[in-house]
N, C-alpha and C. Protein backbone atom coordinates (compact mmCIF):
# COMPACT_ATOMS: atom_id res chain seq x y z
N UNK A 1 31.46 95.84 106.70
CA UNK A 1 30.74 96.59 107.70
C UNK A 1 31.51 96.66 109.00
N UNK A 2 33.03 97.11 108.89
CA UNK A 2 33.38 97.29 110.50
C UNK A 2 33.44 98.31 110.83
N UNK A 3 33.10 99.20 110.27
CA UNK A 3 32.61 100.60 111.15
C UNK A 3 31.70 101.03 110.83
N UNK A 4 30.21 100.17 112.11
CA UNK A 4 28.76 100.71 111.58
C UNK A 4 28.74 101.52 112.66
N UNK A 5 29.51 102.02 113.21
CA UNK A 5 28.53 103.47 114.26
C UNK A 5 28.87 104.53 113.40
N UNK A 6 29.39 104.79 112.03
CA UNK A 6 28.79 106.32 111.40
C UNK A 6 27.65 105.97 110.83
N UNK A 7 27.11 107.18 110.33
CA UNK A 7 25.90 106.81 110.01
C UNK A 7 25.46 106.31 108.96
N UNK A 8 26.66 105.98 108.02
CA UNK A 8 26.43 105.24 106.46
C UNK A 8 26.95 103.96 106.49
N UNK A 9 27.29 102.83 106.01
CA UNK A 9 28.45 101.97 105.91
C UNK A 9 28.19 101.21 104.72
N UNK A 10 29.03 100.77 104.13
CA UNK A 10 29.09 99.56 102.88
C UNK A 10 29.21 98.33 103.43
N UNK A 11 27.83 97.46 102.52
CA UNK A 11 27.86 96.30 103.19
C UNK A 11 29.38 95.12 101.97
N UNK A 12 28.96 94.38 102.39
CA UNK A 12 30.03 93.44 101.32
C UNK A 12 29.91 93.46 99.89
N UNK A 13 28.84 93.71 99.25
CA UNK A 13 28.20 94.23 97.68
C UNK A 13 28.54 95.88 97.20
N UNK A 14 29.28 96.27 98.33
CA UNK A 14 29.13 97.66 97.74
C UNK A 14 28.13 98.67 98.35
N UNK A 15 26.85 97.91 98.45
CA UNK A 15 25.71 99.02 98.59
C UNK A 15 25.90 99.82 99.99
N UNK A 16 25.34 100.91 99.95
CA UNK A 16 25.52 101.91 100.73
C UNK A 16 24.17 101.42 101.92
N UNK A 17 24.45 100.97 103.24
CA UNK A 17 23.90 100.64 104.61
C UNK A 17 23.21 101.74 105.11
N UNK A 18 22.94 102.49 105.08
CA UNK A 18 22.01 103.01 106.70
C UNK A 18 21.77 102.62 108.03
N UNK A 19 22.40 103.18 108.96
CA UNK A 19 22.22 102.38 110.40
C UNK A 19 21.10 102.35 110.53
N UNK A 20 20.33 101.62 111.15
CA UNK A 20 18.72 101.18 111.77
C UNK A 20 19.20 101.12 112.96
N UNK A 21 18.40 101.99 113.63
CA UNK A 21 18.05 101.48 115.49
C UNK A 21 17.57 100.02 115.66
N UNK A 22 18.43 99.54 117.04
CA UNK A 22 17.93 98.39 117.18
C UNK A 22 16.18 98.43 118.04
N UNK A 23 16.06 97.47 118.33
CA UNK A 23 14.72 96.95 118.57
C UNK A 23 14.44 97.39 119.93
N UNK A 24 15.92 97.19 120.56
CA UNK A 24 15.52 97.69 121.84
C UNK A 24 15.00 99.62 122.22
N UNK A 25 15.99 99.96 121.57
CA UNK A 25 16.01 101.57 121.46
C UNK A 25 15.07 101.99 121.04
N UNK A 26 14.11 101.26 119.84
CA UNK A 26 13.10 101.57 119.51
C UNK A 26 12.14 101.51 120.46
N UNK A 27 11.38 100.43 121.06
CA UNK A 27 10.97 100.19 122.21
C UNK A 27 11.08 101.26 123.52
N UNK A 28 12.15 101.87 123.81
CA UNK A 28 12.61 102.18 125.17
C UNK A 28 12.07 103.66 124.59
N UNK A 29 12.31 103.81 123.61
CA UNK A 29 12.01 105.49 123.22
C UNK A 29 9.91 105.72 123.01
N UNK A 30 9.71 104.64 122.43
CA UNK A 30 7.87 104.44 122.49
C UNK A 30 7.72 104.76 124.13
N UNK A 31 8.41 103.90 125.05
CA UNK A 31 7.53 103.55 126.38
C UNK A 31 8.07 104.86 126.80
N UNK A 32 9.29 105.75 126.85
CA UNK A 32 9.68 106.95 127.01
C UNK A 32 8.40 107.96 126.61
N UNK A 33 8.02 107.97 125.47
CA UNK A 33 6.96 108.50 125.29
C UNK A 33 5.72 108.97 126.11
N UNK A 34 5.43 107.21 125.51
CA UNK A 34 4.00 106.91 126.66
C UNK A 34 4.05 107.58 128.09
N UNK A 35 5.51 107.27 128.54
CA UNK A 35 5.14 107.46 130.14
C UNK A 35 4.65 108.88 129.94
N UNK A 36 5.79 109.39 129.85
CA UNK A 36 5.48 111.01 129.73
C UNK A 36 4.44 112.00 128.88
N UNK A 37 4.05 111.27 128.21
CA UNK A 37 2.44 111.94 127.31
C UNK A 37 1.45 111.28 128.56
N UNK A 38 1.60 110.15 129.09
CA UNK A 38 0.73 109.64 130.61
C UNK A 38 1.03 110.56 131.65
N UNK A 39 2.52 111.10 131.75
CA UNK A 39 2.09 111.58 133.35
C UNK A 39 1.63 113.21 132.92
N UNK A 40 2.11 113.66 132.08
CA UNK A 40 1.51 114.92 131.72
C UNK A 40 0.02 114.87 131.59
N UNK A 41 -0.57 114.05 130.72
CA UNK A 41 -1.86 114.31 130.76
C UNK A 41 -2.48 113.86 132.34
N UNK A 42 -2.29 113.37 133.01
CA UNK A 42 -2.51 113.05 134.22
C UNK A 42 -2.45 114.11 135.18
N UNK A 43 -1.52 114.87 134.91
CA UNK A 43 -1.22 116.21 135.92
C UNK A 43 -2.00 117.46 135.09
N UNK A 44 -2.30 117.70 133.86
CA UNK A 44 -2.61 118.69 133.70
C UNK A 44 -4.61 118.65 133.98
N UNK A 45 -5.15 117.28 133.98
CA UNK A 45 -5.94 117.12 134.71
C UNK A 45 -6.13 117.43 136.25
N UNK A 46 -5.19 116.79 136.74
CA UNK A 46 -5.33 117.09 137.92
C UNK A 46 -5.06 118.61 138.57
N UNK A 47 -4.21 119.25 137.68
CA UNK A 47 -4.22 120.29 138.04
C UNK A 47 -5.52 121.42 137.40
N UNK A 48 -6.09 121.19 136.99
CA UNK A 48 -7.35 121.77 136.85
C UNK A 48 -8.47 121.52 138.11
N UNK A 49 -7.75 120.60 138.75
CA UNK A 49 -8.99 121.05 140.38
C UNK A 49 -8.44 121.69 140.90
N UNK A 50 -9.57 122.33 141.49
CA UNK A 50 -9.24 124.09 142.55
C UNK A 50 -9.10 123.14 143.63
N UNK A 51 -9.14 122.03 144.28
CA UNK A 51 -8.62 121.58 145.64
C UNK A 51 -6.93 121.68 145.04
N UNK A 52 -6.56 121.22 144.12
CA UNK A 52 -5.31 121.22 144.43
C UNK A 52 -4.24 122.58 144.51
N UNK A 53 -5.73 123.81 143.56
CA UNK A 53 -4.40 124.73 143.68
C UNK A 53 -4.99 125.48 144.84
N UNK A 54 -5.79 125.39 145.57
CA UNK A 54 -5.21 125.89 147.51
C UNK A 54 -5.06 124.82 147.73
N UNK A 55 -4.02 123.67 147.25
CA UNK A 55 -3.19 123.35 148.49
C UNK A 55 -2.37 123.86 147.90
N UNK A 56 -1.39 124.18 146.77
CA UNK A 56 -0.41 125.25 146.52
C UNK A 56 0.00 126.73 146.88
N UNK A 57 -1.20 127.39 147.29
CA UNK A 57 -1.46 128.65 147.51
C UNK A 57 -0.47 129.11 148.90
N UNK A 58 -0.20 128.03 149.79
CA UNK A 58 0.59 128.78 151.13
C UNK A 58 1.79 127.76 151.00
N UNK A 59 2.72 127.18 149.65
CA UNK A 59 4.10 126.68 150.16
C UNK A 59 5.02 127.64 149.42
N UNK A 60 6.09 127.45 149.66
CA UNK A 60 7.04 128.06 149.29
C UNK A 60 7.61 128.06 148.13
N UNK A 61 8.64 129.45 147.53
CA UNK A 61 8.57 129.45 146.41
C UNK A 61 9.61 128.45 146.05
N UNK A 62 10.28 127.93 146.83
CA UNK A 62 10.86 126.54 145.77
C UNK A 62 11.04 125.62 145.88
N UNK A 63 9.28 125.13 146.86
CA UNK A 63 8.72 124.20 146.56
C UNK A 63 8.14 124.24 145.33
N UNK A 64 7.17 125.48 144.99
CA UNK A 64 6.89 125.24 143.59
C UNK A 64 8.00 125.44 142.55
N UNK A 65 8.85 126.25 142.66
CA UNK A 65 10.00 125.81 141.76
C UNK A 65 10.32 124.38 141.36
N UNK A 66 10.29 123.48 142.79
CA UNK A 66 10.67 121.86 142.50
C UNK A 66 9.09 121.37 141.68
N UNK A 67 8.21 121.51 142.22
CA UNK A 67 7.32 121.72 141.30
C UNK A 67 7.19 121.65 140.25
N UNK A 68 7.46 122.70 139.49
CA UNK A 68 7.15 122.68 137.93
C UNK A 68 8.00 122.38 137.96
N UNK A 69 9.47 122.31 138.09
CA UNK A 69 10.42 121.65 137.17
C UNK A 69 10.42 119.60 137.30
N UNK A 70 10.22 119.29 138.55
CA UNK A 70 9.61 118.15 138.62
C UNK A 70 8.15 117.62 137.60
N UNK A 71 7.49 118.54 137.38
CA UNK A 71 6.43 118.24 136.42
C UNK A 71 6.16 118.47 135.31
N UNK A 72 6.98 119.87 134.55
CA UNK A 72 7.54 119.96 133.25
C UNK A 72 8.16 119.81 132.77
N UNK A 73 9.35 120.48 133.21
CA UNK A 73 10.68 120.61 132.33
C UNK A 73 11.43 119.08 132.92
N UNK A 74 11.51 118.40 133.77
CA UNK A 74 11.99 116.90 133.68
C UNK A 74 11.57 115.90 132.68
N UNK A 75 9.96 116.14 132.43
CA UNK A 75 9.46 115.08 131.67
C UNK A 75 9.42 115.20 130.26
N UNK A 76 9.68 116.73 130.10
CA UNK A 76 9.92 117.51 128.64
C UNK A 76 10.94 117.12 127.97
N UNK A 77 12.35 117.28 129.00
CA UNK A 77 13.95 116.65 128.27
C UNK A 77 13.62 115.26 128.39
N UNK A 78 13.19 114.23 129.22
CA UNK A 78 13.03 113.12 128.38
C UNK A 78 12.05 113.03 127.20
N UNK A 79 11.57 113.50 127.09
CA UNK A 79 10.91 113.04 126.08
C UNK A 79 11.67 113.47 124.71
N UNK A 80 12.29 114.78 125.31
CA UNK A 80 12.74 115.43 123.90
C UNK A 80 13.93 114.83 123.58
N UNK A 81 14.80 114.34 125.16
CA UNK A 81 16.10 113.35 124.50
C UNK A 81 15.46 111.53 124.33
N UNK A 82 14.49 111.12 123.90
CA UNK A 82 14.13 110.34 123.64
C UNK A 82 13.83 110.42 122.12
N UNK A 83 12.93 111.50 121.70
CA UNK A 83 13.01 111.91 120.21
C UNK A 83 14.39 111.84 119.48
N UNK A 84 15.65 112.69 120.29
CA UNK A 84 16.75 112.81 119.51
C UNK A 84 17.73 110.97 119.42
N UNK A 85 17.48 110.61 120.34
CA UNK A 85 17.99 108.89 120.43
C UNK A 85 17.01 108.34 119.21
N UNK A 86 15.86 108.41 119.28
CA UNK A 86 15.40 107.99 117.97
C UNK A 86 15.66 108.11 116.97
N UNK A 87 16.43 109.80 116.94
CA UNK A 87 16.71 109.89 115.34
C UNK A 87 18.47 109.22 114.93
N UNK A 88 18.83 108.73 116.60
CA UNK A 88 20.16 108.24 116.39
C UNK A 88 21.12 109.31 116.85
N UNK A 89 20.60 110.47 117.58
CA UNK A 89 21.68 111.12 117.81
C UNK A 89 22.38 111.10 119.44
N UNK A 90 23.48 110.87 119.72
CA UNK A 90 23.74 110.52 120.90
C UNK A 90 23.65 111.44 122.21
N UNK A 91 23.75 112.94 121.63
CA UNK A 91 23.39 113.51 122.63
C UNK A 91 21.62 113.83 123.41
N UNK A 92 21.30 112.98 122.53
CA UNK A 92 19.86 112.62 123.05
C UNK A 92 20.01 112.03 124.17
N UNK A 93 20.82 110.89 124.81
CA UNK A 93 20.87 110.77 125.53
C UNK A 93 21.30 111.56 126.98
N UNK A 94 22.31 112.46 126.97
CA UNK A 94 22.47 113.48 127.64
C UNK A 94 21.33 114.30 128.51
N UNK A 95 20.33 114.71 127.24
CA UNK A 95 19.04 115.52 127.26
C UNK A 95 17.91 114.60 128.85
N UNK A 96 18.23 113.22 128.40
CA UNK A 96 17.26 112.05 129.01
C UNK A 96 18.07 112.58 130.07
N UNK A 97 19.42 112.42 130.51
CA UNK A 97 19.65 111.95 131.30
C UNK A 97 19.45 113.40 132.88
N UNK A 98 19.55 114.70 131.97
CA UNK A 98 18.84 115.80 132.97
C UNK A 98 17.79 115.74 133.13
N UNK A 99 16.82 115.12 132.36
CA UNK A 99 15.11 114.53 132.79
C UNK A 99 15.04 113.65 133.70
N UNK A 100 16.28 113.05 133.61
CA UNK A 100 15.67 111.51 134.62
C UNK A 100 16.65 111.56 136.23
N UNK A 101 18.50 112.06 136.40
CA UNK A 101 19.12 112.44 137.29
C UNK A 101 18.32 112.93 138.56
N UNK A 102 18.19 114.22 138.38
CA UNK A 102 17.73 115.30 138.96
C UNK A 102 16.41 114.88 139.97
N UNK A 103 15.32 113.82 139.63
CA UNK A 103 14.77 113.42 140.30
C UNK A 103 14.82 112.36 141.38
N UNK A 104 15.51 111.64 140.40
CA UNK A 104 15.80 110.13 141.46
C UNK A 104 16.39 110.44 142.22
N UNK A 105 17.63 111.81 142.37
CA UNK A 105 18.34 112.22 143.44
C UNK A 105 17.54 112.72 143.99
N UNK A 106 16.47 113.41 144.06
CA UNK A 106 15.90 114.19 145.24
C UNK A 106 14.92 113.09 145.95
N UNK A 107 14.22 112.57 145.07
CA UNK A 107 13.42 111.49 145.88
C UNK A 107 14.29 110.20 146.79
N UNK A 108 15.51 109.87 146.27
CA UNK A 108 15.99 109.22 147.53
C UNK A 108 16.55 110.32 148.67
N UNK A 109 16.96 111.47 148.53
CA UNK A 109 17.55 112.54 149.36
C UNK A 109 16.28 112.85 150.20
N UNK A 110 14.91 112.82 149.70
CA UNK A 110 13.99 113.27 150.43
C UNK A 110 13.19 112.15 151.43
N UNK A 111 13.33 110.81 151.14
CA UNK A 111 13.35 109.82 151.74
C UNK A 111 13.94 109.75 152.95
N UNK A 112 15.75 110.08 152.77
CA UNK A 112 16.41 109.45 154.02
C UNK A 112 16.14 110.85 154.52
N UNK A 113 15.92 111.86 153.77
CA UNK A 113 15.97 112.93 154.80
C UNK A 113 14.62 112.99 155.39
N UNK A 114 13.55 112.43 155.24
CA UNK A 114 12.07 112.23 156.06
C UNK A 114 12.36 111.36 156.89
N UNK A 115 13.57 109.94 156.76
CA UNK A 115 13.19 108.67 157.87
C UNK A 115 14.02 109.48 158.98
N UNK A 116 15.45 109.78 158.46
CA UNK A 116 16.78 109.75 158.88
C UNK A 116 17.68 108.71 159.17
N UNK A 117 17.34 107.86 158.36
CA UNK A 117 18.26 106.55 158.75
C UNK A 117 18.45 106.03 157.00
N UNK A 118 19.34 104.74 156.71
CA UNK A 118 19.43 104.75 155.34
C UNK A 118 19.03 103.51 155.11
N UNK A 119 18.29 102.64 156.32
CA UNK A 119 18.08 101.16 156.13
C UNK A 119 16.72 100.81 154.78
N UNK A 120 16.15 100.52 155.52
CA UNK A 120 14.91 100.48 154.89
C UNK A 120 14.26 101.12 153.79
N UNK A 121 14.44 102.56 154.43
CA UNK A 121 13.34 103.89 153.56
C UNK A 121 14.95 103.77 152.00
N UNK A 122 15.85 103.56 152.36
CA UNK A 122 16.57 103.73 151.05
C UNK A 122 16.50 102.83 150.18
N UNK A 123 15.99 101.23 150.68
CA UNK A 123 15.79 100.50 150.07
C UNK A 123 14.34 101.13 149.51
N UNK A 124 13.41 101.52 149.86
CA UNK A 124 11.92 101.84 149.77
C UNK A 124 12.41 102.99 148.55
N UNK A 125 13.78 103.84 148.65
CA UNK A 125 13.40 104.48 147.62
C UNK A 125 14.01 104.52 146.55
N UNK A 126 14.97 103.57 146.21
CA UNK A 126 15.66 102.88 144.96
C UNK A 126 14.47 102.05 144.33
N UNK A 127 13.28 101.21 144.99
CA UNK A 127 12.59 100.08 144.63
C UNK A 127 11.52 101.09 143.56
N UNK A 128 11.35 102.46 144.07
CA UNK A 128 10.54 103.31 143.73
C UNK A 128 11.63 104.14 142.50
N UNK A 129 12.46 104.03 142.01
CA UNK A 129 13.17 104.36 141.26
C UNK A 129 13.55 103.52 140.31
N UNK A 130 13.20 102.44 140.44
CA UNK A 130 13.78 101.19 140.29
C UNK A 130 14.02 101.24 138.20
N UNK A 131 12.76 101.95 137.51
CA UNK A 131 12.08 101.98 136.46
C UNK A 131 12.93 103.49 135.69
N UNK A 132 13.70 104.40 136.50
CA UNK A 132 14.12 105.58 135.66
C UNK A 132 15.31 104.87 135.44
N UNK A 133 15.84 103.97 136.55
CA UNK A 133 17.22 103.66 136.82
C UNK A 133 17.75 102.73 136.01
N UNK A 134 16.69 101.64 135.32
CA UNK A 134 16.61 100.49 134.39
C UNK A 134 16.72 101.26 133.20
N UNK A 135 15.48 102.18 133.05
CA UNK A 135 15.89 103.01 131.34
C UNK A 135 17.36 103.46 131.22
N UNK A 136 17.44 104.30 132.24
CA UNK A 136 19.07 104.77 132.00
C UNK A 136 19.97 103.76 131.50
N UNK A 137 20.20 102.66 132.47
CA UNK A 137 21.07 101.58 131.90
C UNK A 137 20.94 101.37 130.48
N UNK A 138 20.02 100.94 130.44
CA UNK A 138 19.65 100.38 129.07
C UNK A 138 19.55 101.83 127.97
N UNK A 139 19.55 102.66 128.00
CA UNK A 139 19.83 103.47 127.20
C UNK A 139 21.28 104.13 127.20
N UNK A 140 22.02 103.86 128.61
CA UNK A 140 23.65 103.89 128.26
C UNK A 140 24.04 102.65 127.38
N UNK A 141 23.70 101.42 127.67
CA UNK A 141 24.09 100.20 126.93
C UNK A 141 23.43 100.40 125.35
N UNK A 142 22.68 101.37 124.73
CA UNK A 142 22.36 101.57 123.07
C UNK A 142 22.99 102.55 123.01
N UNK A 143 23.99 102.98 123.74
CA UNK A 143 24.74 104.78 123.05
C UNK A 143 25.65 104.27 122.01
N UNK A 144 26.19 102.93 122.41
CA UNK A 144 27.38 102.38 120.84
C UNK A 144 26.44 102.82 119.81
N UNK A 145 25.16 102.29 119.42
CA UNK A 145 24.40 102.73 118.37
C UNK A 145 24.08 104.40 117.75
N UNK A 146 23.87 104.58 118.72
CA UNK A 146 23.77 106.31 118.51
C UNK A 146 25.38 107.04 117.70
N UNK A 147 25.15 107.75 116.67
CA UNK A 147 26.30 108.58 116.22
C UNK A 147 26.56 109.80 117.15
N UNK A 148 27.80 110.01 116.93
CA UNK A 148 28.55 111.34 117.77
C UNK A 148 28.07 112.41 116.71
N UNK A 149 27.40 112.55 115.70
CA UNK A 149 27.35 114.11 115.17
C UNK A 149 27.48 115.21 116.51
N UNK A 150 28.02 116.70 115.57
CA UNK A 150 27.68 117.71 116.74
C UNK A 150 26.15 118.44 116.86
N UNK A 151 26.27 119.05 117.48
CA UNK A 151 24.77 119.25 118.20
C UNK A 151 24.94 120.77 116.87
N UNK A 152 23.54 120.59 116.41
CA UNK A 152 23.29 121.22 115.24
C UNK A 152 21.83 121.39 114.79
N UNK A 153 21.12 122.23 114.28
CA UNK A 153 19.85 122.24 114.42
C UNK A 153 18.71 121.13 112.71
N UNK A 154 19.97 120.68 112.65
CA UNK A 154 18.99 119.50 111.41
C UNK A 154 18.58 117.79 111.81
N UNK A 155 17.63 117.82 111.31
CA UNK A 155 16.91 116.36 112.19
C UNK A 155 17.56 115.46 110.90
C-alpha cells in the first residue's frame, strides 16, 4: 500500500483496497452540511417577514448583490464542495474554498473599514471568523486524501 492516494490500491494479500475517507473529513463535511442547511433555513425564514424586505427596499444594488451572493451562492459552493470532498474528489475543495474566501475577506475589510484602525476591531474580526478559517485548515490538511481525478460529470 504505498500509493494510497489513487483511488484503488493492493493491500499485502493481493486484494484490491478502496480508499475510505478518514474520520475527520467525514465529520467536517456532516458539520459543513449542518451549518449550511442551518443558516439557509434560518434566512429563508427570516426572509419571509415583510419587516425585513422594507428594510431592503431603499439600499443599493450591490448591496443586495453582496446580499444574495453572501446568502446563496456562498453557502451553496460549500456545501456543494463539501459533497464533492465526500465523494473524495479534490477539487471539492476548491468549490469550499469560493464559499468560504470571499466572505471572511469582506467581513474583516468591513470591520477595519467601519473602526478605521486595525487594533482591536481586527482582532474582533478574525475571532468572528475564527470557525470558516479552522474548516479551511483542516480541510487543506485532508486534500492528501482526496484524488486528483479531472473535473468530469460522474459521481
Amino acid at each position: 500500500m504505498e500509493n494510497w492516494k489513487t483511488e484503488e490500491s493492493v493491500d499485502s494479500l493481493g486484494v484490491v483496497v478502496r480508499n475510505k475517507r478518514s474520520l475527520l473529513l467525514t465529520v467536517l463535511c456532516i458539520l459543513t452540511w449542518v451549518a449550511c442547511g442551518t443558516y439557509l433555513m434560518i434566512l429563508l425564514f427570516s426572509l419571509s417577514n415583510s419587516n425585513l424586505q422594507r428594510a431592503f427596499s431603499n439600499t443599493s444594488t450591490s448591496a443586495n448583490t453582496w446580499f444574495f451572493f453572501n446568502s446563496f451562492v456562498f453557502p451553496f459552493c460549500c456545501a456543494l464542495g463539501a459533497i464533492f470532498m465526500f465523494l473524495l474528489k479534490r477539487w471539492g475543495f476548491w468549490i469550499y474554498c469560493i464559499g468560504q474566501i470571499p466572505p471572511i475577506i469582506y467581513s474583516i475589510y468591513s470591520i477595519v473599514g467601519m473602526s478605521g484602525v486595525f487594533g482591536s476591531y481586527m482582532f474582533f474580526g478574525l475571532l468572528m471568523n475564527c470557525f470558516p478559517i479552522a474548516f479551511l485548515i483542516m480541510y487543506a490538511l485532508e486534500m492528501k486524501k482526496l484524488t486528483q481525478k479531472q473535473v468530469s460529470i460522474d459521481f
